[in-house]
N, C-alpha and C. Protein backbone atom coordinates (compact mmCIF):
# COMPACT_ATOMS: atom_id res chain seq x y z
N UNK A 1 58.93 33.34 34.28
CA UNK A 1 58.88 34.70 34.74
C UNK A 1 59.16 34.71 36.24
N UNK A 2 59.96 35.66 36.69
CA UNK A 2 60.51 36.08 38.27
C UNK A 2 58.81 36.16 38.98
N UNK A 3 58.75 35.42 40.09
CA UNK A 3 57.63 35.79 40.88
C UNK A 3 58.01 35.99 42.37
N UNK A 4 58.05 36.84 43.16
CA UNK A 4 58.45 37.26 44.46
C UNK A 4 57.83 36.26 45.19
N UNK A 5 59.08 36.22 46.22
CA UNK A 5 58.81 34.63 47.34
C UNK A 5 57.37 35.01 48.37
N UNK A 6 57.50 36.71 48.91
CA UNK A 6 56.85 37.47 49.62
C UNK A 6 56.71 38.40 49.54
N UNK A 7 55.48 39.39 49.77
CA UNK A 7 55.27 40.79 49.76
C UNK A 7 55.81 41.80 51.01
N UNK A 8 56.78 42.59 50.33
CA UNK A 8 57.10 43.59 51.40
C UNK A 8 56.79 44.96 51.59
N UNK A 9 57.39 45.72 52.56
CA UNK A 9 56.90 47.32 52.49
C UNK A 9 56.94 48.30 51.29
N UNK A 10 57.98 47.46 50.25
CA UNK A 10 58.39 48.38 49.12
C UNK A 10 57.17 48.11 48.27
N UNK A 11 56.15 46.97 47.93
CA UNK A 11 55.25 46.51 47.36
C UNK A 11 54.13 47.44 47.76
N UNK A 12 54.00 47.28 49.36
CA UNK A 12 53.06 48.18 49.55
C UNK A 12 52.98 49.05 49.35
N UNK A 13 53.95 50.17 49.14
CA UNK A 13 54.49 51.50 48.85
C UNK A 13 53.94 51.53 47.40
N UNK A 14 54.75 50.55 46.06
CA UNK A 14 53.62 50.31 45.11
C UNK A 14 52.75 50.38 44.86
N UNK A 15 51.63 49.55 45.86
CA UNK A 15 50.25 49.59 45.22
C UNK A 15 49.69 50.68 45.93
N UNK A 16 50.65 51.27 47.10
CA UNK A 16 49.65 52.24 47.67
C UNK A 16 49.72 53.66 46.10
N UNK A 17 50.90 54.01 45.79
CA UNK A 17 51.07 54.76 44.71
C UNK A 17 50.33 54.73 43.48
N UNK A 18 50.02 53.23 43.16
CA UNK A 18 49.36 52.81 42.04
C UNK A 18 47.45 53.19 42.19
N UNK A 19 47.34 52.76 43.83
CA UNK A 19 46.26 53.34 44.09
C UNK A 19 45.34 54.77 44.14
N UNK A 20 46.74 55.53 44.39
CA UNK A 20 46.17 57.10 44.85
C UNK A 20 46.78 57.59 43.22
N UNK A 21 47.08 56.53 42.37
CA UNK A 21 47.56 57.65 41.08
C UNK A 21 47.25 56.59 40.08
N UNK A 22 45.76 56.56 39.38
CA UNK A 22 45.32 55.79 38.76
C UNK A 22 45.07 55.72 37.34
N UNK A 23 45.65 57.86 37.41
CA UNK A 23 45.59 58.10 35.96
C UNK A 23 47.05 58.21 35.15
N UNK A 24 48.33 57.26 36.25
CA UNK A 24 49.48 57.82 35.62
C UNK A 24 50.01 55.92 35.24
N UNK A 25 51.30 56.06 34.48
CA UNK A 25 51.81 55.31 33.97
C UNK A 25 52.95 54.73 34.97
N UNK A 26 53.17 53.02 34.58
CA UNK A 26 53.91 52.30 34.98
C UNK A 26 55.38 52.51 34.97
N UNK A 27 55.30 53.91 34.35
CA UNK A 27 57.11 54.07 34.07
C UNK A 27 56.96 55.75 35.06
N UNK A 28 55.70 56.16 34.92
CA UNK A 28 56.13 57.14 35.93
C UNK A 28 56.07 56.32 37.49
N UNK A 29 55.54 56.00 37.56
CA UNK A 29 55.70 55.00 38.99
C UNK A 29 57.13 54.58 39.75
N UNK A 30 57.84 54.04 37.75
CA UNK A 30 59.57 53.35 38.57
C UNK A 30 60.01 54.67 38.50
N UNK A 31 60.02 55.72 37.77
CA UNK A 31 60.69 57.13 38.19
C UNK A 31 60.36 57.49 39.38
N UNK A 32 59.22 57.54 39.91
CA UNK A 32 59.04 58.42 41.30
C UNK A 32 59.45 57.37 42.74
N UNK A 33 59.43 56.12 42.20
CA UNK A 33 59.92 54.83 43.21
C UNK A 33 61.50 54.17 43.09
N UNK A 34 61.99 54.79 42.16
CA UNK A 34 63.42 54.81 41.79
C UNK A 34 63.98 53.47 41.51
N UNK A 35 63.02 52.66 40.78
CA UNK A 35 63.37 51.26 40.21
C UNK A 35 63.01 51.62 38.44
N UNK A 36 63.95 50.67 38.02
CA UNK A 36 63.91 50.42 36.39
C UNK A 36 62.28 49.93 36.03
N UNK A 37 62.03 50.21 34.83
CA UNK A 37 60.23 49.75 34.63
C UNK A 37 60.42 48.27 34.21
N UNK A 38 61.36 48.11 33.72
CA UNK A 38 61.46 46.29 33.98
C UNK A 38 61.06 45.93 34.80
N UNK A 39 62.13 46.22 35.93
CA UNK A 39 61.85 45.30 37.25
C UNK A 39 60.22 45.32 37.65
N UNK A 40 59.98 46.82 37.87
CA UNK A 40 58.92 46.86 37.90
C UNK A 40 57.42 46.14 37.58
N UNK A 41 58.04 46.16 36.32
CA UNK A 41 56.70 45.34 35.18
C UNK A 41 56.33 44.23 35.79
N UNK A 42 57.85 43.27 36.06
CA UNK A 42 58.15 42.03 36.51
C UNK A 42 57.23 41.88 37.68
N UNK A 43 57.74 43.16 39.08
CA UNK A 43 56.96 42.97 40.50
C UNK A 43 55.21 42.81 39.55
N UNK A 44 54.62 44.34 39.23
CA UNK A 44 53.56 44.06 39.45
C UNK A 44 52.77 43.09 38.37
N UNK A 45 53.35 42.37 37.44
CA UNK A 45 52.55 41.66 36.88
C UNK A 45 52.74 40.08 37.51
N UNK A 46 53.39 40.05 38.55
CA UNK A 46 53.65 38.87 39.63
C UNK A 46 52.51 38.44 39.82
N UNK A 47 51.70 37.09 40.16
CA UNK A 47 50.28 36.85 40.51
C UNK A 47 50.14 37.11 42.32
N UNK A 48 51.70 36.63 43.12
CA UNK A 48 51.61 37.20 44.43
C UNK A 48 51.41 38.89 44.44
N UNK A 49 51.91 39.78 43.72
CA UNK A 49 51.56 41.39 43.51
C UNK A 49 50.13 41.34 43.33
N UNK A 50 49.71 41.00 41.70
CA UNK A 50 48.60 40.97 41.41
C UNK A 50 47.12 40.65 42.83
N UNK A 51 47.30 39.43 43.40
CA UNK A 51 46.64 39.21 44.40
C UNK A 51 46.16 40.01 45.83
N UNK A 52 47.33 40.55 46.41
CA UNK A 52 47.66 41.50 47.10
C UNK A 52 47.25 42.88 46.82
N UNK A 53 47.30 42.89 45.86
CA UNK A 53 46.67 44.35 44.97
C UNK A 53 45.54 44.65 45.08
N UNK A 54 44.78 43.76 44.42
CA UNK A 54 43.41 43.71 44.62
C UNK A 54 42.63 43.64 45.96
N UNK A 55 43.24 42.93 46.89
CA UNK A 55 43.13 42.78 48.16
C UNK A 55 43.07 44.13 48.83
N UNK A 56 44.17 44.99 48.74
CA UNK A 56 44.62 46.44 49.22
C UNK A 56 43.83 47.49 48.49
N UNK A 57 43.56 47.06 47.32
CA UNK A 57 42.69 48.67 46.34
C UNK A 57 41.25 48.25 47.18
N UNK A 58 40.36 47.34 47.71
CA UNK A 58 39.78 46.67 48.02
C UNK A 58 39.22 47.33 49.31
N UNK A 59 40.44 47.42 50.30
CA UNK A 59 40.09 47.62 51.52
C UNK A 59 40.21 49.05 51.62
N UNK A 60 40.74 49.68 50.78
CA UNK A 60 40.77 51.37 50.58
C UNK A 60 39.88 52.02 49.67
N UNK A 61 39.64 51.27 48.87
CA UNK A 61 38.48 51.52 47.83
C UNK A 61 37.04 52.11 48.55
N UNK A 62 36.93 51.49 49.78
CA UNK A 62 35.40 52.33 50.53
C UNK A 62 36.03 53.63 51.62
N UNK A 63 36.94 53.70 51.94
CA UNK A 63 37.78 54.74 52.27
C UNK A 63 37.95 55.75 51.39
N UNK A 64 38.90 55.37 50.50
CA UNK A 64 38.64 57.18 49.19
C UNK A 64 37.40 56.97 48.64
N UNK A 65 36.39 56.57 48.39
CA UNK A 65 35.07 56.97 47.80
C UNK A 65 34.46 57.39 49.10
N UNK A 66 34.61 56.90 50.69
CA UNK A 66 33.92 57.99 51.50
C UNK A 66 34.48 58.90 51.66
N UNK A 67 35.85 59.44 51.62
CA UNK A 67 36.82 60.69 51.90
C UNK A 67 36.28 61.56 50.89
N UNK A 68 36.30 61.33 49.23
CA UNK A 68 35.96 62.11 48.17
C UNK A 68 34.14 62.59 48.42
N UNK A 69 33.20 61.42 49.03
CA UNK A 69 32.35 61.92 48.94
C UNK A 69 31.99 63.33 50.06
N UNK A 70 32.79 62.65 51.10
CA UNK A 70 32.59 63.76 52.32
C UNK A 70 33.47 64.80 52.02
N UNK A 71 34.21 65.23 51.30
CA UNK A 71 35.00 65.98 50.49
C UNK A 71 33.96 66.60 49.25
N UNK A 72 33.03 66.17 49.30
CA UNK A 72 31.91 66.77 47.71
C UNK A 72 31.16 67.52 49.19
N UNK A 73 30.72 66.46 49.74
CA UNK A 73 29.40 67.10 50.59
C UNK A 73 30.00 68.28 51.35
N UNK A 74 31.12 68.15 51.91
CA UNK A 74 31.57 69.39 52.74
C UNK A 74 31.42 70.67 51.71
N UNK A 75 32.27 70.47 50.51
CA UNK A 75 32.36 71.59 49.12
C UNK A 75 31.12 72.14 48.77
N UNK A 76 29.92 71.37 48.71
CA UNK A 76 28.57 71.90 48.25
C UNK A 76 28.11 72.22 49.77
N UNK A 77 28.13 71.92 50.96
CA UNK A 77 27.79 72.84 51.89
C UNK A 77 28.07 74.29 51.99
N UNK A 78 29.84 74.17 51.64
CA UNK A 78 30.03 76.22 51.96
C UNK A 78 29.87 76.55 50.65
N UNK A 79 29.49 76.01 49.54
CA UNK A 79 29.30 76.52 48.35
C UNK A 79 27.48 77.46 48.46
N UNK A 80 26.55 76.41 48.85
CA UNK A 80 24.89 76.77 49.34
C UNK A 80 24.94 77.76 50.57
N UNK A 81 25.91 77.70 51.61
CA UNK A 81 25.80 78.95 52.35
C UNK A 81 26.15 79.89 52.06
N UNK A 82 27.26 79.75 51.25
CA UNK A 82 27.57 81.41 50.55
C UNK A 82 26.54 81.79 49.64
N UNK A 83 25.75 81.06 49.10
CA UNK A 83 25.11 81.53 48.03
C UNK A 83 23.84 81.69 48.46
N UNK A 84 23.09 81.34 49.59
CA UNK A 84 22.14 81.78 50.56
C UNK A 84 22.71 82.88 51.19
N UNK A 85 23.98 83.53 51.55
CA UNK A 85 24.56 84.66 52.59
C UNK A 85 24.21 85.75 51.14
N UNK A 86 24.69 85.53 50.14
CA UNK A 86 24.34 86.40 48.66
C UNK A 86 22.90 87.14 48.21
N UNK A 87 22.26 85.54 48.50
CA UNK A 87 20.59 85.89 48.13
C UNK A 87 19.64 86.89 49.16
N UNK A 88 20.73 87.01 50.61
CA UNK A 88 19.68 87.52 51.35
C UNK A 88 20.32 89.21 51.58
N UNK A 89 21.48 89.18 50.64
CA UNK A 89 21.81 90.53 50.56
C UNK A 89 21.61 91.82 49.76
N UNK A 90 20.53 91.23 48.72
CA UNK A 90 19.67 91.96 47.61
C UNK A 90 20.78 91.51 46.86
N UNK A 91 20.99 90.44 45.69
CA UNK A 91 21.73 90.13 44.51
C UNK A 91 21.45 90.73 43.52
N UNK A 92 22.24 90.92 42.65
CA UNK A 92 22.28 91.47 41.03
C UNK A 92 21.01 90.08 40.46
N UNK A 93 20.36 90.96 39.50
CA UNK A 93 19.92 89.98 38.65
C UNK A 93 20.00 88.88 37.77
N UNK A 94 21.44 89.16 37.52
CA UNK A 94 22.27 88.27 36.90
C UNK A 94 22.55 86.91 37.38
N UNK A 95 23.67 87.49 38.56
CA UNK A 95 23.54 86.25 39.51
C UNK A 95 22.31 85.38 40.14
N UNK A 96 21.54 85.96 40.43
CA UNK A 96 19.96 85.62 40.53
C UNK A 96 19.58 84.33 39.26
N UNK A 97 19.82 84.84 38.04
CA UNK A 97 19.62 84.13 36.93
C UNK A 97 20.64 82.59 37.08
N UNK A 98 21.79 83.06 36.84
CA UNK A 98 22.71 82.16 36.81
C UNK A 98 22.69 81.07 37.81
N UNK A 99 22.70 81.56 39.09
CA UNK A 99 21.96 80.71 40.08
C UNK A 99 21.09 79.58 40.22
N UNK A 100 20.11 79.97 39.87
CA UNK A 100 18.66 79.21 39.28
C UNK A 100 19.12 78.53 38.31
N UNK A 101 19.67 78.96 37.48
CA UNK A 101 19.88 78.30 36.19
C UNK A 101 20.83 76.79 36.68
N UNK A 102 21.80 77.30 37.56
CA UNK A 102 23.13 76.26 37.99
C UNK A 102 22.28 74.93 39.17
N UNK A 103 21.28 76.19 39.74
CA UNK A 103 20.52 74.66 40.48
C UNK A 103 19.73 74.17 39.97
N UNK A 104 18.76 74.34 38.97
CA UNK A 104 17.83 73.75 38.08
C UNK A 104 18.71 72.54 37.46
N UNK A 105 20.18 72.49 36.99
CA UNK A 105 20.77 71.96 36.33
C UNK A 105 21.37 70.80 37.31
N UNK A 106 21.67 70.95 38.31
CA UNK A 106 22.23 70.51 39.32
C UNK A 106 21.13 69.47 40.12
N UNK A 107 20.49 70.16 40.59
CA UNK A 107 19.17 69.32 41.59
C UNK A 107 18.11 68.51 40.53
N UNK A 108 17.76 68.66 39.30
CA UNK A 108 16.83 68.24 38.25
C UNK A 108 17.81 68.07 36.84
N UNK A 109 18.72 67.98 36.38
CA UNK A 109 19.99 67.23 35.81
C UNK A 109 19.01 67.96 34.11
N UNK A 110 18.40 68.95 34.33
CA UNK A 110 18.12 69.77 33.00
C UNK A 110 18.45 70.74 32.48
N UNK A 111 19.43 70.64 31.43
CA UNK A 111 19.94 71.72 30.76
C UNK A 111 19.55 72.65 29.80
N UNK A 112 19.21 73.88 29.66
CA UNK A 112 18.12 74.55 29.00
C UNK A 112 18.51 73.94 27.70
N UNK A 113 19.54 73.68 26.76
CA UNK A 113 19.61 72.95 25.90
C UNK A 113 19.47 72.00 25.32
N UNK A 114 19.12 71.26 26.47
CA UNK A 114 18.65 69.65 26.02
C UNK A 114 16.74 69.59 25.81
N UNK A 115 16.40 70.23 25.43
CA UNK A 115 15.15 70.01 25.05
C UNK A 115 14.46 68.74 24.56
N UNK A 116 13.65 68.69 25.01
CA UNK A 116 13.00 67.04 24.07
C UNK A 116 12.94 67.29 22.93
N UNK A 117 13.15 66.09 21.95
CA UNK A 117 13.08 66.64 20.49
C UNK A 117 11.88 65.33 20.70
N UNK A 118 10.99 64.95 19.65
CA UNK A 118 10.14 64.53 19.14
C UNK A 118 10.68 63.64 18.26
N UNK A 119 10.75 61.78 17.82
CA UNK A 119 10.86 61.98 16.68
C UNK A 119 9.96 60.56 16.44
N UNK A 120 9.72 60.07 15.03
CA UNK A 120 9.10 58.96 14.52
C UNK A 120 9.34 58.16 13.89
N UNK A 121 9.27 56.55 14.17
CA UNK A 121 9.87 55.97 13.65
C UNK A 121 8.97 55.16 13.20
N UNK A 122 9.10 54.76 11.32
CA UNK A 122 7.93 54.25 10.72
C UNK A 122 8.70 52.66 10.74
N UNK A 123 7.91 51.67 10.25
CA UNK A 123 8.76 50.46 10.25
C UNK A 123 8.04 50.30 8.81
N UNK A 124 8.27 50.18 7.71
CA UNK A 124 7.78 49.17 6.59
C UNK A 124 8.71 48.15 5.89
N UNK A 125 8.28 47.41 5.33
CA UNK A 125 8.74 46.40 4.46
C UNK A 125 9.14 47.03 3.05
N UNK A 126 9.86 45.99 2.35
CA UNK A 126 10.72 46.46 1.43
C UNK A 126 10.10 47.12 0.21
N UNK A 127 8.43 46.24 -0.14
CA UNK A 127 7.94 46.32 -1.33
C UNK A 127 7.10 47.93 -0.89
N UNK A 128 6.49 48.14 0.29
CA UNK A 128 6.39 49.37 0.73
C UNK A 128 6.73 50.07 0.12
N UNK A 129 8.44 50.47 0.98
CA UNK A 129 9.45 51.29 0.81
C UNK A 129 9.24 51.64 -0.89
N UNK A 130 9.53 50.34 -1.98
CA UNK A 130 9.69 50.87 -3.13
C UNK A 130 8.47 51.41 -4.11
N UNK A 131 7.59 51.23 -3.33
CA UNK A 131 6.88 52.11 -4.18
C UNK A 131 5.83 53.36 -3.52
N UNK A 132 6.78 53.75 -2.71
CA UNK A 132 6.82 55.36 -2.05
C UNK A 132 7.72 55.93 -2.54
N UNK A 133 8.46 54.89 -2.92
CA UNK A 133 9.89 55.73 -3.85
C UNK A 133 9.32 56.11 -5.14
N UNK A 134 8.75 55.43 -5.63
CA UNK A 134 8.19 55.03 -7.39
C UNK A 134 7.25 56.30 -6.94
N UNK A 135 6.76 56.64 -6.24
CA UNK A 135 5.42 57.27 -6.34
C UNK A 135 5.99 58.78 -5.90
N UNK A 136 7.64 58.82 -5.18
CA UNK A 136 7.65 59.82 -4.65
C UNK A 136 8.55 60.67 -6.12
N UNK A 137 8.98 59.65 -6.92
CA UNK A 137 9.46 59.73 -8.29
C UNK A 137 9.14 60.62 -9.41
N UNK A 138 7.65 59.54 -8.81
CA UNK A 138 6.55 60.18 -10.00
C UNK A 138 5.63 61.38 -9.86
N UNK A 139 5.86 61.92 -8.82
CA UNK A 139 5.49 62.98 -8.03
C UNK A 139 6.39 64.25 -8.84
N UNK A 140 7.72 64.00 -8.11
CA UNK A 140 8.49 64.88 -8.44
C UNK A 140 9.02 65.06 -9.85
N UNK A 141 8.53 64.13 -10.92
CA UNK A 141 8.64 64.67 -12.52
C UNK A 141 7.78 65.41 -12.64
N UNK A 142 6.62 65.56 -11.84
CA UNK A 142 5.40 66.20 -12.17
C UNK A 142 4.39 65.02 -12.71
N UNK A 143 4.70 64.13 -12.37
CA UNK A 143 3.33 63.36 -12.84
C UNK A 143 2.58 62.67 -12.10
N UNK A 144 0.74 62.14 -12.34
CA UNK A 144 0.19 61.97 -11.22
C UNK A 144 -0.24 60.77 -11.24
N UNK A 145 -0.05 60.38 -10.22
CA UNK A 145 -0.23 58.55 -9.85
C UNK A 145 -1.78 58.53 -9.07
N UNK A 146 -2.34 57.42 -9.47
CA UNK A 146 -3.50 57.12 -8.44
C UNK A 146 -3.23 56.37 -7.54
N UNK A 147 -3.79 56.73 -6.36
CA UNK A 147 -3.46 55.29 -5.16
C UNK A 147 -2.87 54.48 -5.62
N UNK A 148 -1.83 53.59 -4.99
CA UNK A 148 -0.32 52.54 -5.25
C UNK A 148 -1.39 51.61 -5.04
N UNK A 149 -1.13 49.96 -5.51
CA UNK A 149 -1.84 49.06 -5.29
C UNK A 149 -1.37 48.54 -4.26
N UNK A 150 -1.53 47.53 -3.37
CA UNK A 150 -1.52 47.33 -2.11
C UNK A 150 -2.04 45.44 -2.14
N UNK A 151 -0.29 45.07 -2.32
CA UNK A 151 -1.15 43.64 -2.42
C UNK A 151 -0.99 42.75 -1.31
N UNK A 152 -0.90 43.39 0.20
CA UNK A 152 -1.24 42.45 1.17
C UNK A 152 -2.75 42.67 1.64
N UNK A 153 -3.42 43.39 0.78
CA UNK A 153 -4.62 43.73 1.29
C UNK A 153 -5.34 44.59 2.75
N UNK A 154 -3.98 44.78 2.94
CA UNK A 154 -4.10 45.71 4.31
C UNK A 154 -4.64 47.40 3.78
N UNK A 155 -5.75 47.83 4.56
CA UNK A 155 -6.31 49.38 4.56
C UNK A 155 -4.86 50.24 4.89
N UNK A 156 -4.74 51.28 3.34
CA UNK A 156 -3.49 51.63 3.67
C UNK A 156 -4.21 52.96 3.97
N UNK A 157 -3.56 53.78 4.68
CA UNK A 157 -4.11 55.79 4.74
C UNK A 157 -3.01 56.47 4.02
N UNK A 158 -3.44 57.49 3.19
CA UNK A 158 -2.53 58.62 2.69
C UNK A 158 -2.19 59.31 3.18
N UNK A 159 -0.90 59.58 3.10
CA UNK A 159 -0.37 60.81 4.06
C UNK A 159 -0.25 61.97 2.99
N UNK A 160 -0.29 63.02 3.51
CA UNK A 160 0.33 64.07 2.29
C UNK A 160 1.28 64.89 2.72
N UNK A 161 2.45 64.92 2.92
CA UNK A 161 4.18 65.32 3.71
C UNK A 161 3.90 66.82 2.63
N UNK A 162 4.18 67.87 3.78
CA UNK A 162 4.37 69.25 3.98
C UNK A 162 5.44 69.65 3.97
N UNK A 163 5.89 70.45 3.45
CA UNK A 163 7.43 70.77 3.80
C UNK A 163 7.21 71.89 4.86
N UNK A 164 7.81 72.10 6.10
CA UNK A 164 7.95 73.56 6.35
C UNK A 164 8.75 73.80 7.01
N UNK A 165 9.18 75.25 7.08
CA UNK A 165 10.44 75.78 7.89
C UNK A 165 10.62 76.07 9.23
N UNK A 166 11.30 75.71 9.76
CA UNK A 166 12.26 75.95 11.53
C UNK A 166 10.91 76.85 12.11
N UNK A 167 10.54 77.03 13.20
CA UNK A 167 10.52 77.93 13.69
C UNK A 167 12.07 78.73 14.47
């Protein structure tokens, strides 16, 4: 396989592209850089590319994650002053609602929909299992069983399962 003797400006131009466009493809790349995706393929699957690459996403990598973050923090600053300039102008109730609702969700990551659900998880063994089945069997023909025998000798408790509906 072709491996480049040295890295030049056109490489850098590469990975800088490859860098700032992470959700696009290797063939849109040779279209917008005006090389065939062969050649292409060839440069960046080079181990001198490859190396260099990593090197460069590397040293820019704490650069766009501080640009994007100071780019969030600036956005949620004039986003909270407008919406403090709102609150102190007598707001609709609505917005009032929605508000609360968007920072409750935002500052405490709770969505009125996600409610806790409750649930229980029994663990038994196999011989258990089958004769809750046998019994839940014999239940539902209508017929009546006395206490299941129980031959590990363990104190078993009866449950008696309710059916009931949603609130």
């Amino acid at each position: 396989m072709y491996q480049p003797n040295k890295m030049s400006h056109r490489h850098d131009a590469i990975m800088d592209w490859m860098i700032a466009n992470p959700d696009k493809t290797l063939g849109e790349c040779a279209v917008e850089m005006g090389y065939t995706q062969p050649w292409l393929s060839v440069i960046v699957n080079s181990d001198m590319f490859q190396a260099r690459y990593r090197e460069r996403r590397d040293e820019l990598e704490g650069v766009i994650h501080f640009d994007v973050k100071a780019r969030l923090m600036a956005a949620t600053s004039i986003a909270l002053d407008k919406t403090m300039e709102r609150l102190q102008v007598g707001p609709s109730e609505q917005f009032l609602q929605n508000t609360t609702k968007n920072l409750v969700t935002t500052v405490f990551g709770v969505r009125e929909e996600s409610r806790s659900q409750n649930h229980l998880h029994v663990h038994v063994d196999g011989e258990a299992l089958l004769r809750a089945r046998e019994r839940a069997a014999a239940h539902f023909n209508g017929k009546s069983l006395s206490p299941a025998p129980n031959p590990s000798g363990e104190e078993v408790q009866e449950v008696e399962f309710v059916e009931s509906t949603p609130a």
